[in-house]
Structure formats: structure tokens, C-alpha cells
Protein backbone atom coordinates (compact mmCIF):
# COMPACT_ATOMS: atom_id res chain seq x y z
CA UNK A 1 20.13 0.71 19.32
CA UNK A 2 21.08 -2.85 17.78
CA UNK A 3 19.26 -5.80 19.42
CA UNK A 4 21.47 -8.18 18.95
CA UNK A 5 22.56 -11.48 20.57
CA UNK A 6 25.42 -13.75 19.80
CA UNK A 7 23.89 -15.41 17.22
CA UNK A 8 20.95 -13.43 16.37
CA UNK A 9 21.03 -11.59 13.01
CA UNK A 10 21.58 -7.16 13.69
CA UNK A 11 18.46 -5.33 13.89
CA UNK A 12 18.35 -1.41 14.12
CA UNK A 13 15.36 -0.62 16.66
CA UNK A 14 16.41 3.11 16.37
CA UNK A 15 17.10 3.47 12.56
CA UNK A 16 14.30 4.49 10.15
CA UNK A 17 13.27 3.22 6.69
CA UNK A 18 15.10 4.65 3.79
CA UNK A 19 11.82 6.62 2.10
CA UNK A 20 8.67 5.42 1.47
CA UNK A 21 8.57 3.35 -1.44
CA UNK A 22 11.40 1.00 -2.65
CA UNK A 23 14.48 3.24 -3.02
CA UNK A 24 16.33 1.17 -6.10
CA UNK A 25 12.69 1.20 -8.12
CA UNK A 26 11.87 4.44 -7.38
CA UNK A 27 16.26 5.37 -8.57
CA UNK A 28 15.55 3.79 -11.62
CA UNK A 29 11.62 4.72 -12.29
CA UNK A 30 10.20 1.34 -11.63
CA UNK A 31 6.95 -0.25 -9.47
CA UNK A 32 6.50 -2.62 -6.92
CA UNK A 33 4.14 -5.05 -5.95
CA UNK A 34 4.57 -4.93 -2.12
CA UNK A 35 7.35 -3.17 0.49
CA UNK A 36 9.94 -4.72 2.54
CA UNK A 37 12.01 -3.08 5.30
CA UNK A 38 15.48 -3.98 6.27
CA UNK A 39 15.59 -4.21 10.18
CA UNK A 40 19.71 -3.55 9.96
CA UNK A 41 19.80 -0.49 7.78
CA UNK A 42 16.51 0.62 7.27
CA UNK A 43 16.64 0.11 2.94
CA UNK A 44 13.43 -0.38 1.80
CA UNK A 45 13.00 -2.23 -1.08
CA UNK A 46 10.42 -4.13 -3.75
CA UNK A 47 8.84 -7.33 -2.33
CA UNK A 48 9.99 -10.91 -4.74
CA UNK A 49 6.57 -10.59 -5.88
CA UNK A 50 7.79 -7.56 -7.98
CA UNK A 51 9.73 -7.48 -11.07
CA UNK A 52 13.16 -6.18 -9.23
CA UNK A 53 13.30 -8.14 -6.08
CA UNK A 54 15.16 -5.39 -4.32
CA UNK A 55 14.79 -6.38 -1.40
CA UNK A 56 15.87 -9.92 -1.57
CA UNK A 57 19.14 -8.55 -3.71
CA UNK A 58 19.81 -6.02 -0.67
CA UNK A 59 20.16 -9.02 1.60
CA UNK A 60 22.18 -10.73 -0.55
CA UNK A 61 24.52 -8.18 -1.67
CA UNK A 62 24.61 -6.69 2.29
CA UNK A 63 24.22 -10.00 3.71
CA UNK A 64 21.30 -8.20 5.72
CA UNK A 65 18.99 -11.52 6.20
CA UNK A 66 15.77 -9.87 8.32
CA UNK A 67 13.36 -7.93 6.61
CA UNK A 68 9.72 -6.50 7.82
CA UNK A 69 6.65 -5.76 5.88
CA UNK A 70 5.94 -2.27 5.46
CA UNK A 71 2.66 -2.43 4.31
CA UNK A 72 0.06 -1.25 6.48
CA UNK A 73 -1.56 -3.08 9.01
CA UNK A 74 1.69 -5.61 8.90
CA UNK A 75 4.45 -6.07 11.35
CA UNK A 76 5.47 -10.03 10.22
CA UNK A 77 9.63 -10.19 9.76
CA UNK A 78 10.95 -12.66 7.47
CA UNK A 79 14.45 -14.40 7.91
CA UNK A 80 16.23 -14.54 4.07
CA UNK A 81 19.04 -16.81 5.70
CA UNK A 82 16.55 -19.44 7.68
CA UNK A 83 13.95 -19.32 4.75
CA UNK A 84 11.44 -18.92 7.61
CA UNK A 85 9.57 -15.96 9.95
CA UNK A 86 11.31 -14.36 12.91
CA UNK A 87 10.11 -12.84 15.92
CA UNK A 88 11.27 -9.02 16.04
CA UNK A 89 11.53 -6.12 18.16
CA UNK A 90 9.41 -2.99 17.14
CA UNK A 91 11.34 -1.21 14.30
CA UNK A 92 11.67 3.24 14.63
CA UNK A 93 8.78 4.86 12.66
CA UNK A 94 7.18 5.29 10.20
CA UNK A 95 6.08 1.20 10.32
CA UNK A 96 4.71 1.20 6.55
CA UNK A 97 4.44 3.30 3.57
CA UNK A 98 1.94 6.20 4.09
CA UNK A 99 -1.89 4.72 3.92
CA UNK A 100 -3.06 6.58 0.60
CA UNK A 101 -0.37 4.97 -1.21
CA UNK A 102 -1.29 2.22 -3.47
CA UNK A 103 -0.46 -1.32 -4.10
CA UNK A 104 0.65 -2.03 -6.41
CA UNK A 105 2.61 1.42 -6.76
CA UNK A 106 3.58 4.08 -6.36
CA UNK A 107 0.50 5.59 -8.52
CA UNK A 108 1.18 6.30 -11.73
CA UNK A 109 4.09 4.07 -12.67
CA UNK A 110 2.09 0.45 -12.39
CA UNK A 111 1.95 -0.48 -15.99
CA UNK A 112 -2.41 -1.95 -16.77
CA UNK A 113 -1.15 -5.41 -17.26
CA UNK A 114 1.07 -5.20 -13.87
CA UNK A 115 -0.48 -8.48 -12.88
CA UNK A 116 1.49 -10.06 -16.44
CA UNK A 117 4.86 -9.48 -14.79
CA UNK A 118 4.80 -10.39 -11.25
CA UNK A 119 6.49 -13.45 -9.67
């Protein structure tokens, strides 16, 4: 179900993340630092800490602007098109990636000097 207002950006309370890792780095072999959710489509994607950026580049090629952590233990959205936090609904599960898996990650494609080519 969308919760959306007149002006309020689409969110997707009943659509679930894409995977569990960023789906363009894991596509093309790559790591991430930290996970983002899109709360329109569900694409999860690499955080701007990480080399890629996916998931800034999703919102800016789908014009998606809300994203959520999916990182454990966080449920903080973040607005692309204010620049600033939002206040969200709860999102369908899973609400992170699974606990055992890394971050940096996904375990065994973070390069030993990962910390060289972060943002």
C-alpha cells in the first residue's frame, strides 16, 4: 500500500527490498560500505560512503528521493530531494540485511585497504 499524501514523496509500506545486499554491486561484483533501501520500490543499493553510490544514482535516475537504512538496528529515512531526515512509516520485511553479514561487505569481496576508497 503507498502512503502517500499530496505532497509527500511515494513510499511502498507493502513492497520488500530487492535482495540483501546492494543489487547493482553485487550485478557487477563490487562491495559496499553500508545499505540503503528505497521506500518506493524496494532497490537496495550501496550507501555514498561506498565507491558506487547506488543508491544515491537510483534516486536520481528514478527520481525516488526517500531511502531507509538497512543496516541492523537502524530504521532512520533520509530525504535525497530535501537534503534532510524524514519521518516514515514501517517499511515490509526483512528491515536490514541478515545480521551475520558484514560491513563492510558482502564477505569476501571487501578489498584489505577498503578504508583507501571510501567517500
Amino acid at each position: 500500500m503507498a502512503d502517500e499524501t499530496p505532497d509527500s514523496p511515494p513510499i511502498a509500506t507493502d513492497v520488500p527490498p530487492s535482495g540483501p545486499g546492494c543489487a547493482d554491486c553485487d550485478a557487477a561484483g563490487g562491495w559496499w560500505v553500508h545499505l540503503r533501501r528505497c521506500a518506493a520500490c524496494g532497490h537496495v543499493g550501496c550507501c555514498d560512503s561506498s565507491p558506487a553510490q547506488h543508491a544515491s544514482a537510483h534516486f536520481r535516475a528514478s527520481g525516488h528521493p526517500l531511502i531507509q537504512s538497512y543496516e541492523p538496528g537502524e530504521d532512520w529515512f533520509w530525504d535525497y530531494a530535501s537534503n534532510d531526515y524524514y519521518e516514515g512509516p514501517a517499511l515490509a520485511p526483512p528491515t536490514s540485511h541478515p545480521d551475520d553479514q558484514p560491513a563492510p561487505g558482502p564477505r569476501g569481496r571487501v578489498p584489505a585497504d577498503w578504508r583507501t576508497q571510501i567517500h
